[in-house]
Protein backbone atom coordinates (compact mmCIF):
# COMPACT_ATOMS: atom_id res chain seq x y z
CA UNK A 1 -163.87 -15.93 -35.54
CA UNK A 2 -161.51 -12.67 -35.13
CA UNK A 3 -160.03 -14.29 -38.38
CA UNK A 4 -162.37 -14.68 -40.46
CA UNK A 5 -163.35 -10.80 -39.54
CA UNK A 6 -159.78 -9.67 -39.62
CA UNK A 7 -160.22 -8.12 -36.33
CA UNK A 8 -158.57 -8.52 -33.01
CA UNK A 9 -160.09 -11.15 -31.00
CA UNK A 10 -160.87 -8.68 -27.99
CA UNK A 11 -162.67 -6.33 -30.37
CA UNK A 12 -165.07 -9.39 -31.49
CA UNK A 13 -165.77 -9.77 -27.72
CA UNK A 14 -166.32 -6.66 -26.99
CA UNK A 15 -168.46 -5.99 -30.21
CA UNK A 16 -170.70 -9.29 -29.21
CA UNK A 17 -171.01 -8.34 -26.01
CA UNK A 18 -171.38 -4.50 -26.24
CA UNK A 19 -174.35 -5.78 -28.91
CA UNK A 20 -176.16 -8.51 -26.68
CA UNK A 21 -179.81 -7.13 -26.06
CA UNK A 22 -180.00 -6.13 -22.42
CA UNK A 23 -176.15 -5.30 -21.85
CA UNK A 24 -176.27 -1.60 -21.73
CA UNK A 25 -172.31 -1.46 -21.05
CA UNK A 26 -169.41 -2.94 -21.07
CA UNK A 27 -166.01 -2.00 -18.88
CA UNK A 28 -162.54 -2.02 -21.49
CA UNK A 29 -160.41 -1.25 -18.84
CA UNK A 30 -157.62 0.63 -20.99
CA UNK A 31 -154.38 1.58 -19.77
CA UNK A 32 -152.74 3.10 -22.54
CA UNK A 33 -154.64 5.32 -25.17
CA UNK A 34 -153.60 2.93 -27.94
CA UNK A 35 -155.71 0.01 -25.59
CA UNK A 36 -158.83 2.67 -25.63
CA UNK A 37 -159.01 3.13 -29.18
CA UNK A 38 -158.44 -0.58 -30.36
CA UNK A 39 -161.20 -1.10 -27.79
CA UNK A 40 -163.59 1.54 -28.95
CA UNK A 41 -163.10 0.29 -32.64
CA UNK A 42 -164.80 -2.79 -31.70
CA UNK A 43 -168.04 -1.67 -32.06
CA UNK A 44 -166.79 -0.12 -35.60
CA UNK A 45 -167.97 -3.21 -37.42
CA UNK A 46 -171.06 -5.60 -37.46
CA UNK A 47 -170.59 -9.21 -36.60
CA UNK A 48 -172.76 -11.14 -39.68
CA UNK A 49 -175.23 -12.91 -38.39
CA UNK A 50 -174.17 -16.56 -39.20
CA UNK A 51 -170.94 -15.88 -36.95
CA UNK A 52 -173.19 -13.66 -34.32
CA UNK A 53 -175.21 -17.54 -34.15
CA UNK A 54 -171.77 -19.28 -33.34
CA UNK A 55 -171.10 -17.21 -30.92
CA UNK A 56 -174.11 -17.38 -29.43
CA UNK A 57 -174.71 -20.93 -29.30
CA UNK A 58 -170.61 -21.51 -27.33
CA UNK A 59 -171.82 -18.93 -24.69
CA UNK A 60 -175.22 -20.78 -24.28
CA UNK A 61 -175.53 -21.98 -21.06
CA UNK A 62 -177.63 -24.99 -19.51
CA UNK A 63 -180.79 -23.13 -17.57
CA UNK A 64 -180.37 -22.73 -14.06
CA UNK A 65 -183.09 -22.06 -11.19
CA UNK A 66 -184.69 -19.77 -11.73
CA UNK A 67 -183.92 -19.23 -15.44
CA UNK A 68 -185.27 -23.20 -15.83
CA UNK A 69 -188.96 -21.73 -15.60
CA UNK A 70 -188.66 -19.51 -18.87
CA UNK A 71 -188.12 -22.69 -20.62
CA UNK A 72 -190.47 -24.35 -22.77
CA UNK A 73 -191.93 -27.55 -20.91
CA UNK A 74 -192.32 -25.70 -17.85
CA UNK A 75 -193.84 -22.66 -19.34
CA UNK A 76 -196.41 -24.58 -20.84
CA UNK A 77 -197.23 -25.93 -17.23
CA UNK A 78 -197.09 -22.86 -16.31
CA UNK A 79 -199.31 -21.46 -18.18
CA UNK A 80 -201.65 -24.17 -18.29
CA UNK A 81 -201.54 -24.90 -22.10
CA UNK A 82 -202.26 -21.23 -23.23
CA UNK A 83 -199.24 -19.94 -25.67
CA UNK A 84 -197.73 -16.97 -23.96
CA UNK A 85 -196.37 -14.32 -26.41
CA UNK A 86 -193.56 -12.00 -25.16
CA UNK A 87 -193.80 -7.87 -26.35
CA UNK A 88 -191.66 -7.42 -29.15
């Protein structure tokens, strides 16, 4: 991945991360100044979206109580049938 962007592999995992919805930040932990910039240049670029997806799917992990009930089998037994749109 930090190939085919020609970037550091910390800044793509700081970029992905500092970009997930929810994450509102992220700790770099610099030591030297050189560190802190290279790690604030990460979110200097845009990961495209196809990469973003691969990503996304290695981090993906198997549902866990209580995630489990957000999932769709026992949301529909939740809700008794009725299709439950999240606010977008």
């Amino acid at each position: 991945m930090a190939k085919a962007l020609d970037r550091p592999a910390a800044q793509v995992a700081l970029n992905w991360v500092a970009t997930q919805p929810g994450v509102t930040s992220t700790i770099i932990g610099a030591t030297k100044l050189a560190q802190l910039e290279a790690n604030l240049a990460a979110i200097s670029f845009d990961i495209p979206a196809e990469l973003r997806a691969e990503l996304d799917a290695a981090s993906q992990l198997d549902p866990a109580h209580p995630y489990m009930f957000f999932e769709g089998v026992l949301q529909e037994r939740i809700h008794g049938g009725v299709r439950v749109r999240r606010w977008s």
